[in-house]
Protein backbone atom coordinates (compact mmCIF):
# COMPACT_ATOMS: atom_id res chain seq x y z
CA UNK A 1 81.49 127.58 108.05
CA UNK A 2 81.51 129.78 111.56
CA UNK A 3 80.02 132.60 109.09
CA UNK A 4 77.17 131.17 108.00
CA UNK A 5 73.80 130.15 110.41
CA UNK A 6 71.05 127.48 110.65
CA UNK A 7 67.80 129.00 109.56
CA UNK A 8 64.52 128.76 108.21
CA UNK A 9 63.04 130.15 104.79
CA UNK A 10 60.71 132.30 107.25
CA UNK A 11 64.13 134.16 108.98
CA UNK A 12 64.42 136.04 105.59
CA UNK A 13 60.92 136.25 103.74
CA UNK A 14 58.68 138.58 104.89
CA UNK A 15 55.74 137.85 102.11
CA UNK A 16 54.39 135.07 100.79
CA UNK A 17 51.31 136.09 98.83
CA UNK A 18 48.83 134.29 96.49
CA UNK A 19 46.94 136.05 93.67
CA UNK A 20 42.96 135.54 92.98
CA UNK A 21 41.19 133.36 90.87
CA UNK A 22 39.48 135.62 87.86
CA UNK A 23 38.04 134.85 84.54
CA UNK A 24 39.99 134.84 81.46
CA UNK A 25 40.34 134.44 78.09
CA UNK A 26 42.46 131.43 76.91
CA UNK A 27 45.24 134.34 75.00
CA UNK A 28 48.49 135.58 76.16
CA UNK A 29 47.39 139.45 77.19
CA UNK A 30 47.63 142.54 74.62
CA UNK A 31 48.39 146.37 75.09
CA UNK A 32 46.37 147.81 77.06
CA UNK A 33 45.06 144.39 78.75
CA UNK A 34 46.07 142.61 81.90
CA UNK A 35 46.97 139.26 82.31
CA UNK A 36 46.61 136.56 84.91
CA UNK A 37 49.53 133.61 84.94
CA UNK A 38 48.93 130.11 83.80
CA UNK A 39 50.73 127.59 86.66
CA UNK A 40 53.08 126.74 83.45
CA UNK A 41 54.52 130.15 83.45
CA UNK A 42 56.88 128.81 86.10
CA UNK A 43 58.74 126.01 84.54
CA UNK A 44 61.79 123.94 84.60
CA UNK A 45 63.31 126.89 86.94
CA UNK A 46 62.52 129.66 84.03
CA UNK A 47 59.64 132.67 84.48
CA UNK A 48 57.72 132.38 81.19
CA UNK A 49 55.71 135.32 81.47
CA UNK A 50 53.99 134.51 77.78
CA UNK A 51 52.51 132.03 79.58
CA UNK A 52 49.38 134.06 81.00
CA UNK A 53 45.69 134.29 79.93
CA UNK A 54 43.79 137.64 79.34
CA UNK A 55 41.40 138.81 82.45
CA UNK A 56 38.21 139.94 80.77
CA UNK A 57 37.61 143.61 81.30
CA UNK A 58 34.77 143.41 84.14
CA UNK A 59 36.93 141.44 86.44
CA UNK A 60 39.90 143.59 86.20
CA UNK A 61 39.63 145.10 89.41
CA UNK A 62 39.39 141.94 91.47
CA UNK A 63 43.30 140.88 90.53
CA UNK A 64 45.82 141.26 92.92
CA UNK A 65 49.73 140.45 93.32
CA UNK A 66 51.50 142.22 90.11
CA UNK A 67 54.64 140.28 89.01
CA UNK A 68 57.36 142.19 90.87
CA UNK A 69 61.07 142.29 90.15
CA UNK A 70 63.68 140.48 92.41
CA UNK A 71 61.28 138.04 93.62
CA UNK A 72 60.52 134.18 93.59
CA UNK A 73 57.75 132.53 92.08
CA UNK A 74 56.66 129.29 93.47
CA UNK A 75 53.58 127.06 92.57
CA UNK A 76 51.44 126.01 95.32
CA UNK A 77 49.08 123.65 94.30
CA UNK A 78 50.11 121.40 91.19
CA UNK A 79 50.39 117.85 90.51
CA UNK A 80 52.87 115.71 92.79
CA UNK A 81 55.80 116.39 90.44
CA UNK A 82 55.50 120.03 89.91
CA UNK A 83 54.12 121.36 93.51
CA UNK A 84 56.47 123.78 94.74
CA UNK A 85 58.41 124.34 91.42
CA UNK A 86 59.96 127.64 91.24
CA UNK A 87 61.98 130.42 89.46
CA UNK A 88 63.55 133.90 89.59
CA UNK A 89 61.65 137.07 88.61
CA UNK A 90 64.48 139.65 87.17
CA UNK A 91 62.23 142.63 86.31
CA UNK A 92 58.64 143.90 87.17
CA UNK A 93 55.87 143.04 85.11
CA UNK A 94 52.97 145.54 85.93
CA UNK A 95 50.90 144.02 83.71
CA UNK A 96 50.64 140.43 84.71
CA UNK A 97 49.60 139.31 88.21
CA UNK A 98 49.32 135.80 90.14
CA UNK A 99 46.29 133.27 90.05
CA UNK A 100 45.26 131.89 93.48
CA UNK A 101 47.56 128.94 92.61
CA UNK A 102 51.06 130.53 92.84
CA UNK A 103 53.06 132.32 95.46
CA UNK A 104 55.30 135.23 95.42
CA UNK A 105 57.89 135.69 97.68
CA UNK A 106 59.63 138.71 98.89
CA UNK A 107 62.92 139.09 101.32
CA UNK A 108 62.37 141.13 104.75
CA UNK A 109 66.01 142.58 104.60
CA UNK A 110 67.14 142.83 100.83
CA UNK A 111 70.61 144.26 102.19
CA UNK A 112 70.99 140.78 103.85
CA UNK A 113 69.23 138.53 101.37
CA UNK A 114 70.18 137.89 97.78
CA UNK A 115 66.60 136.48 96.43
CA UNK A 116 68.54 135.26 93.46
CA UNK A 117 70.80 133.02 96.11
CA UNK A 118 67.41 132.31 97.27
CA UNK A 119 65.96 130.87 94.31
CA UNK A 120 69.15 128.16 93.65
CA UNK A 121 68.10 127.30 97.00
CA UNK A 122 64.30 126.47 95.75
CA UNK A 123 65.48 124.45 93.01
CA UNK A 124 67.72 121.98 95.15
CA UNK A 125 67.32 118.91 96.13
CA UNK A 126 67.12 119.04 99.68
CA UNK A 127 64.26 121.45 98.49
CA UNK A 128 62.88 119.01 96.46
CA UNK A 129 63.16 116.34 99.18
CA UNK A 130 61.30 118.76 102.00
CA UNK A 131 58.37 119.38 99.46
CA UNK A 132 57.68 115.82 98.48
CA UNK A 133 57.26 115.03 102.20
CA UNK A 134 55.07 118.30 103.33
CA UNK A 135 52.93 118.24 100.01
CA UNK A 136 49.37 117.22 101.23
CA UNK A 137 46.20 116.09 99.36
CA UNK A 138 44.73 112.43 98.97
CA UNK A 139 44.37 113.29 95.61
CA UNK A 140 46.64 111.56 93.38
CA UNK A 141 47.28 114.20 90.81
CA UNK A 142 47.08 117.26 92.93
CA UNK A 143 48.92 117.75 95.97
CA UNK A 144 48.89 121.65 98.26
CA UNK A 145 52.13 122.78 99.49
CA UNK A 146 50.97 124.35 103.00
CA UNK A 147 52.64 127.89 103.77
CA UNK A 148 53.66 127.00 107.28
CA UNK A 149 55.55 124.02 105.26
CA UNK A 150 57.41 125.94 103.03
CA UNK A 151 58.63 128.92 105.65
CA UNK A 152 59.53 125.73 107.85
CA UNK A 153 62.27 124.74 104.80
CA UNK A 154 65.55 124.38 106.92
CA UNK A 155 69.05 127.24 105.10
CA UNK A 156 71.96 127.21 105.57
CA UNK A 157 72.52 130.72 104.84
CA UNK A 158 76.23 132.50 104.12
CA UNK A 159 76.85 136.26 103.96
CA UNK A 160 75.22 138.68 101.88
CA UNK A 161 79.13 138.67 99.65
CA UNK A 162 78.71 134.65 99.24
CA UNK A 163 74.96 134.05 98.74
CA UNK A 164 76.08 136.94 95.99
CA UNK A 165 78.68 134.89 94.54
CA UNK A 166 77.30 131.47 94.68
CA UNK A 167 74.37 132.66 92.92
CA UNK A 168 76.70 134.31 89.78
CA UNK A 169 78.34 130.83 89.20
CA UNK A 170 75.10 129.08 89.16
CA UNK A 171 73.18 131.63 87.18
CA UNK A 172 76.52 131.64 85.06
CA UNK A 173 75.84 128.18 84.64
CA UNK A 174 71.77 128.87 84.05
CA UNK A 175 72.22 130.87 81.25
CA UNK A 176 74.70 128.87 79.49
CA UNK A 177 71.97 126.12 79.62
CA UNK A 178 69.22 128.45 78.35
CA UNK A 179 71.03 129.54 75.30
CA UNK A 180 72.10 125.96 74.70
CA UNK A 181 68.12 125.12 74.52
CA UNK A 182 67.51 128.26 72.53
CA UNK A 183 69.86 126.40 69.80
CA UNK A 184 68.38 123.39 70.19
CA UNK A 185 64.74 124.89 69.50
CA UNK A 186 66.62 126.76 66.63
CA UNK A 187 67.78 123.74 65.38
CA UNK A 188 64.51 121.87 65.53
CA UNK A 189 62.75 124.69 63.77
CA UNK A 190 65.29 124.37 60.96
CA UNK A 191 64.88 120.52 60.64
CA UNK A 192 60.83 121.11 60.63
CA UNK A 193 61.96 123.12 57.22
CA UNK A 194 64.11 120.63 55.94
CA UNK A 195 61.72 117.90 56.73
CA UNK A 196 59.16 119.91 54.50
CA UNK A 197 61.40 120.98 51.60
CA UNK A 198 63.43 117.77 51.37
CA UNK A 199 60.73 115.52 51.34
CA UNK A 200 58.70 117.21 48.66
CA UNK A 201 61.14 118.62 46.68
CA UNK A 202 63.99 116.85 46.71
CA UNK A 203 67.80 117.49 45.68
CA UNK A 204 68.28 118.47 41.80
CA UNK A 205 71.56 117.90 39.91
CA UNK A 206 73.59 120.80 41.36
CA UNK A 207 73.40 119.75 45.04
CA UNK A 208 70.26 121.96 45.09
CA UNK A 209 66.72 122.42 46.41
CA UNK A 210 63.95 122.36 43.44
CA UNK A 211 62.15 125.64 43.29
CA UNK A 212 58.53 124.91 44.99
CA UNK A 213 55.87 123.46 43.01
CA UNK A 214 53.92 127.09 42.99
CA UNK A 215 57.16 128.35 41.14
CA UNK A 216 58.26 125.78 38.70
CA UNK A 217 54.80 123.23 38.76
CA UNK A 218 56.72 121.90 35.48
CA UNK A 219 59.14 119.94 37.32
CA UNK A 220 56.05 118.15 39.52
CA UNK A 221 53.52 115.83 39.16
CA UNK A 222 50.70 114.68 40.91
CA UNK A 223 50.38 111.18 43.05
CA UNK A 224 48.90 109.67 46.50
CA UNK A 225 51.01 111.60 48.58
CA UNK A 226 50.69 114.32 47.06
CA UNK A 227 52.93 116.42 44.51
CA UNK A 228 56.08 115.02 43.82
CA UNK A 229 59.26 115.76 41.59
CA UNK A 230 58.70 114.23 38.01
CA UNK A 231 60.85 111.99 38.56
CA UNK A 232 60.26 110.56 42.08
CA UNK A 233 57.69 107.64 42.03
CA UNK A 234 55.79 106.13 45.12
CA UNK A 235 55.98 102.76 46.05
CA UNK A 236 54.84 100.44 48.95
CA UNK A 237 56.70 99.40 51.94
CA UNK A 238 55.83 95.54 50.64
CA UNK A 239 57.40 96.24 47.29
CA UNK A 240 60.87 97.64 48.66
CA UNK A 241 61.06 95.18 50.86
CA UNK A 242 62.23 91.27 52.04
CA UNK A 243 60.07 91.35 55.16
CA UNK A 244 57.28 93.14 57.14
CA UNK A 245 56.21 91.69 60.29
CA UNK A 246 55.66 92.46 63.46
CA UNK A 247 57.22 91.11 66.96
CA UNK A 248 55.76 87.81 69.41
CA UNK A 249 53.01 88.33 72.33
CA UNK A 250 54.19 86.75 75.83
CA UNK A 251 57.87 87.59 75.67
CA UNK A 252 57.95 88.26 79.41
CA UNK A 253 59.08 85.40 80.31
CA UNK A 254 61.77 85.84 78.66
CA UNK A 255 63.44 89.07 80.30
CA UNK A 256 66.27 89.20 81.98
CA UNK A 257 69.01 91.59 83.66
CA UNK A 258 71.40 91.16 80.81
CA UNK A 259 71.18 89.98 77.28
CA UNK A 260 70.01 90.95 73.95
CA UNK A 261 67.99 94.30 73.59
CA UNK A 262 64.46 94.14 73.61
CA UNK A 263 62.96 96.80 71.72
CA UNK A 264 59.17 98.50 72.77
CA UNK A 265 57.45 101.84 72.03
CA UNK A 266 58.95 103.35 75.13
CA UNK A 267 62.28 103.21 72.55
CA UNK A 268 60.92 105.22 69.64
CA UNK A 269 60.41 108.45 69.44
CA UNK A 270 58.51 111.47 67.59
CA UNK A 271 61.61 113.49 67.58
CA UNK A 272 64.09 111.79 65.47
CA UNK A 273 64.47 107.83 63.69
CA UNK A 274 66.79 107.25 66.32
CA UNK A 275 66.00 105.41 69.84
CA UNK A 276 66.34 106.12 73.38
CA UNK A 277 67.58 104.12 75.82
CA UNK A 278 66.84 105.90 78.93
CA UNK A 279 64.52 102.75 79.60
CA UNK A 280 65.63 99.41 78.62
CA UNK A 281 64.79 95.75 78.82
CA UNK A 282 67.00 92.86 78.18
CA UNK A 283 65.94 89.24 76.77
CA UNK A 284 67.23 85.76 76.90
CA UNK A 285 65.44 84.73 73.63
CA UNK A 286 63.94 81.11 72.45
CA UNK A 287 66.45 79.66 69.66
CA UNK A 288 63.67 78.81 67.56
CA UNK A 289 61.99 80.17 64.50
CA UNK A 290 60.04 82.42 65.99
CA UNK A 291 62.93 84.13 67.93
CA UNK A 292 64.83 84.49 64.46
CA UNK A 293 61.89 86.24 62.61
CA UNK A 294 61.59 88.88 65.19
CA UNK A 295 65.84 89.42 65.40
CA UNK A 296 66.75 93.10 64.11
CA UNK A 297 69.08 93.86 61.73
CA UNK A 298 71.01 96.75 60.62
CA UNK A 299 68.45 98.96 58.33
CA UNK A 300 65.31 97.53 59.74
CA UNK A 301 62.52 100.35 60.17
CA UNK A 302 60.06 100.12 62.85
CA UNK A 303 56.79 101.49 63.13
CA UNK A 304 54.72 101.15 66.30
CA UNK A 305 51.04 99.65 65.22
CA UNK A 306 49.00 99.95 68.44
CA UNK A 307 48.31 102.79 70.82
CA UNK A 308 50.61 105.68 69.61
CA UNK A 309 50.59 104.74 66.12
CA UNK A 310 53.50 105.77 63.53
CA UNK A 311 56.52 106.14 65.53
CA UNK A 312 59.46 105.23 63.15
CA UNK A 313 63.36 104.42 64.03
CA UNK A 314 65.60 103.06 61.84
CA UNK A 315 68.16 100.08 63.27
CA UNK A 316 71.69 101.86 63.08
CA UNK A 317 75.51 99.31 62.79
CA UNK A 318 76.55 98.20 65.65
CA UNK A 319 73.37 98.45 67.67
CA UNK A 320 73.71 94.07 68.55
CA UNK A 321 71.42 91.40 68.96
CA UNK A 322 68.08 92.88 69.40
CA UNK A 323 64.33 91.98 69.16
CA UNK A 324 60.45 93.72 69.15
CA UNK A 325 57.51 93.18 70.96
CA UNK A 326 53.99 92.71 69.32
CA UNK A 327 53.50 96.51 69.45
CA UNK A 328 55.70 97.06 66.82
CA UNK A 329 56.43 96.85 62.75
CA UNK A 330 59.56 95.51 61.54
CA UNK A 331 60.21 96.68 57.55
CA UNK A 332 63.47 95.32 56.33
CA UNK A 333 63.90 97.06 52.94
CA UNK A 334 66.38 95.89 49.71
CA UNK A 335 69.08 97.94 50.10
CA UNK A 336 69.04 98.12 46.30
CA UNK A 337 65.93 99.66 46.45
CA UNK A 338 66.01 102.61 48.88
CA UNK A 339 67.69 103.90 51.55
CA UNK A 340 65.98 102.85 55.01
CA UNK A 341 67.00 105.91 56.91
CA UNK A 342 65.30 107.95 54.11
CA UNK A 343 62.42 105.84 54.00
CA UNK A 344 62.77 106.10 57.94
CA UNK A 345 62.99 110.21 57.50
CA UNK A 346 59.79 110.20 55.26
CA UNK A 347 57.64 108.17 57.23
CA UNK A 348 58.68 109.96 60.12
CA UNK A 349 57.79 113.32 58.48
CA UNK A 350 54.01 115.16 58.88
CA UNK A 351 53.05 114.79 55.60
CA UNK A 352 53.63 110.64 56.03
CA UNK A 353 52.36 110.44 59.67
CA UNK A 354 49.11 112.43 58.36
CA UNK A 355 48.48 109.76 55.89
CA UNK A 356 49.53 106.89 58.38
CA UNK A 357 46.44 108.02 60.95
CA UNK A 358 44.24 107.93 58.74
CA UNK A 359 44.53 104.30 58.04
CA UNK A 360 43.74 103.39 61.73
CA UNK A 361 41.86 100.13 61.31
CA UNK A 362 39.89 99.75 65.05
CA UNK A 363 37.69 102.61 65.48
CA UNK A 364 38.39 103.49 69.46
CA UNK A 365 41.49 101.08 69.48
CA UNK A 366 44.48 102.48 68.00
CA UNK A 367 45.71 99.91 65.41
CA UNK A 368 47.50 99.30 61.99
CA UNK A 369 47.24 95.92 61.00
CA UNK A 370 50.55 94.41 58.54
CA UNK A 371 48.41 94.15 55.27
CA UNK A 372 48.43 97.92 56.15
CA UNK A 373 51.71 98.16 56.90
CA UNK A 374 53.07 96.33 53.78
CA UNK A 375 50.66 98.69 52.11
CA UNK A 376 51.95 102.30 53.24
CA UNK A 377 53.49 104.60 50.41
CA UNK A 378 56.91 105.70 50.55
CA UNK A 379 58.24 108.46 47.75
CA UNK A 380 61.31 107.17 46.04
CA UNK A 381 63.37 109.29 43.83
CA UNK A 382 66.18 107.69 42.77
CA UNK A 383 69.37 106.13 45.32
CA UNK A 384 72.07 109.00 45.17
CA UNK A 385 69.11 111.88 46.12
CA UNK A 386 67.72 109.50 48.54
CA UNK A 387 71.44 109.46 49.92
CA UNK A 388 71.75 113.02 49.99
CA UNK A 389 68.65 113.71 51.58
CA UNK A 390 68.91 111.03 54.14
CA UNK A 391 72.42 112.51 55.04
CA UNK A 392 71.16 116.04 55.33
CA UNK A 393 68.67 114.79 58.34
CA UNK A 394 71.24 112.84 60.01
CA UNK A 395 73.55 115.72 59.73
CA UNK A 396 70.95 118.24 61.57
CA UNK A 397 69.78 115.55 64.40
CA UNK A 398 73.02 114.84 65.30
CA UNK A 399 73.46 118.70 65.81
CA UNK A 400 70.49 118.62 67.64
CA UNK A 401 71.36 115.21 70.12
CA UNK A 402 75.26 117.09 70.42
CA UNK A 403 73.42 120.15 72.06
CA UNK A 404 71.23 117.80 74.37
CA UNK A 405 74.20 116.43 75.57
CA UNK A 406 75.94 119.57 76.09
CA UNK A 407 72.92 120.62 78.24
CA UNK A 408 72.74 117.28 80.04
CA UNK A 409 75.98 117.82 80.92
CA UNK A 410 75.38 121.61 82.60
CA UNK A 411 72.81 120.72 84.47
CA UNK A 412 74.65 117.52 85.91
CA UNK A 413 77.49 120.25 86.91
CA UNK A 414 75.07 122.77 88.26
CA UNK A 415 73.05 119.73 90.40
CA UNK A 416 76.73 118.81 91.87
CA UNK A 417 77.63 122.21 92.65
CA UNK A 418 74.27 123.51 93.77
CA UNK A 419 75.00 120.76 96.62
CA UNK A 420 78.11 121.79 97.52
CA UNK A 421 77.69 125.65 96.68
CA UNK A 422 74.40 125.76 98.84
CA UNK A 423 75.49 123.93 101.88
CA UNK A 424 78.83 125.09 102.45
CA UNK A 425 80.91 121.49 101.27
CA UNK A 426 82.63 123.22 99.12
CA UNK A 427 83.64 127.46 99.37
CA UNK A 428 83.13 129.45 96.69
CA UNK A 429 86.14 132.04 96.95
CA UNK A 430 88.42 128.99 96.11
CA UNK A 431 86.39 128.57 92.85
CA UNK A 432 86.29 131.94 91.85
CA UNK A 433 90.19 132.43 92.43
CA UNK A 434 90.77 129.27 90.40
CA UNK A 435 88.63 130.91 87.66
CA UNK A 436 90.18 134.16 87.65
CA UNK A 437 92.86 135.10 84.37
């Protein structure tokens, strides 16, 4: 590493400018307009310029600090996680300019400085680490990123040729990661649809979406949810099912660092009838009968009953022992009856989580009691279209949880070799030789 020298971000920076607080309307700017940016337009490492606001007319002229090309964004003043997040600025935008809140910065020597370099740089975690100990404030959910602080932020810095070259693998790397979330919005856009059109219309004969009610009302009738296929019924949750109840208070004392899975909100989740495990707690349960009501098994739904009401997952095989806490539903259908992961998919859907707020029984404290539980409406046409629907969801989240892996997976990469890339560990010509045809 003889070529490269000890620095500070202040040896290559030769702005660091703020914008002004002005007035503006709550709208992303039109022709014609300027706009001011919200703190979220940098996010996650990514320039959003949508994210701006509209500076009514008579303030116009106090604005100051257009969006310039090549530069780096980074936000001054935001809560403890997000002070001093920041991101790239490819291109210009004349139209937009920086609140009082964010920072631009701009190189003194662009022939010796790749600001692109620069940014990777502002998104590690020796970054990261130098923020979280210079943020200031007593407040607990704002902290102020001084400026002396952030030129003080020790580089390493390479040649002009390297700084070039590290910064093509890792924006290589960035933009394989941003089309890999562009599919995965695509993909949740299209499962929105088939929520919608699956749910209330159902599979005919052929394999085939009904026509919409508008265009064929014939094949609909009416009911409590709503119109439904002719012949689709409703039914409750307590007439499809062996069991509905919910899971034992003062189960603390029962945790422990290894065991069987011990299932809370924190598990469920909005986007799918599948769980998350990215926070778990284990149980050594009591042997008695009040440990075996509250055992999962295969099928079960759940639906959380206090706080965030309506979140629904759906016990897959295979998961093991497992149990709920008092926060949660447990529905174990017939299987004769219905399909639980379509029951789970419906429940789960807007139309069904509409319907289950309503029935909040305790005013300011979120609640669903089990008499109301038993008594939620399900739509059930009959077992081979329940089947195929059910199938049709699983088939587009698992799409969906592929590509979150995928991107998991490049930003693991890009944290382990933005912290070799960006400190010299590991040399980039050997990379880009091993890469070459």
């Amino acid at each position: 590493m003889s070529d490269w020298f000890d620095g500070q971000l202040a040896d290559s920076i030769a702005a660091l400018n703020a914008g002004v607080s002005v007035n503006a309307e709550d709208r992303p700017h039109g022709s014609g307009e300027i706009g001011v940016l919200k703190t979220s337009a940098v996010s996650g490492g990514q320039f959003l310029p949508d994210q701006n606001k509209t500076v009514v007319e008579h303030e116009r002229r106090l604005v100051a600090e257009p969006v310039q090309g090549d530069s780096i964004l980074v936000s001054r003043m935001n809560t403890p996680a997000l002070v001093g997040e920041s991101c790239y600025v490819r291109e210009a935008h004349p139209s937009l300019f920086l609140p009082d809140r964010l920072w631009q910065l701009k190189p003194k020597d662009s022939t010796k400085i790749s600001m692109r370099w620069m940014s990777f740089v502002l998104q590690s975690a020796a970054y990261r680490r130098h923020v979280e100990v210079h943020a200031t404030g007593t407040s607990g959910s704002m902290k102020n990123l001084p400026k002396s602080k952030l030129l003080a932020l020790p580089i390493s810095y390479p040649g002009l040729t390297e700084q070039a070259q590290i910064a093509q693998i890792l924006d290589t790397l960035d933009t394989a990661i941003f089309e890999t979330e562009s599919i995965i919005a695509k993909l949740k856009a299209v499962k929105q649809g088939l929520l919608h059109d699956l749910l209330t219309r159902g599979i005919d004969a052929n394999g085939e979406l009904r026509p919409p009610q508008a265009e064929a009302p014939h094949l609909y009738k009416e009911s409590p949810l709503g119109w439904i296929p002719q012949d689709w019924d409703t039914a409750t949750l307590e007439s499809v099912s062996s069991t509905v109840t919910s899971g034992s208070r003062d189960w603390a004392r029962y945790y422990s660092e290894s065991g069987a899975l011990f299932v809370r909100i924190g598990n469920l989740t909005r986007e799918h009838i599948n769980f998350r495990f990215d926070s778990t707690i284990y149980v050594r349960p009591p042997r008695n009968a009040d440990g075996q009501r509250t055992r999962l098994e295969p099928g079960d739904i759940l639906i959380s009953i206090t706080a965030d009401l309506g979140i629904v997952g759906v016990i897959p095989e295979g998961m093991g022992e497992a149990y709920i806490n008092q926060h949660i539903a447990v529905v174990r259908p017939s299987f004769s009856a219905v399909n639980p992961r379509f029951v789970g998919h419906y429940l789960a859907c807007p139309v069904a989580q509409i319907y289950i707020s309503q029935l909040n029984d305790a005013g300011a404290k979120a609640g669903l009691n089990l008499p109301t539980v038993r008594g939620l409406l399900t739509v059930r046409p009959e077992r081979r279209e329940q089947d195929l629907i059910a199938e049709r969801l699983d088939e587009i989240d698992k799409r969906i949880q592929n590509a979150a892996i995928e991107v998991a997976k490049l930003r693991e990469l890009k944290a382990g070799l933005m912290d070799d890339l960006l400190t010299g560990r590991v040399r980039v010509t050997p990379l880009l030789e091993a890469a070459a045809p």
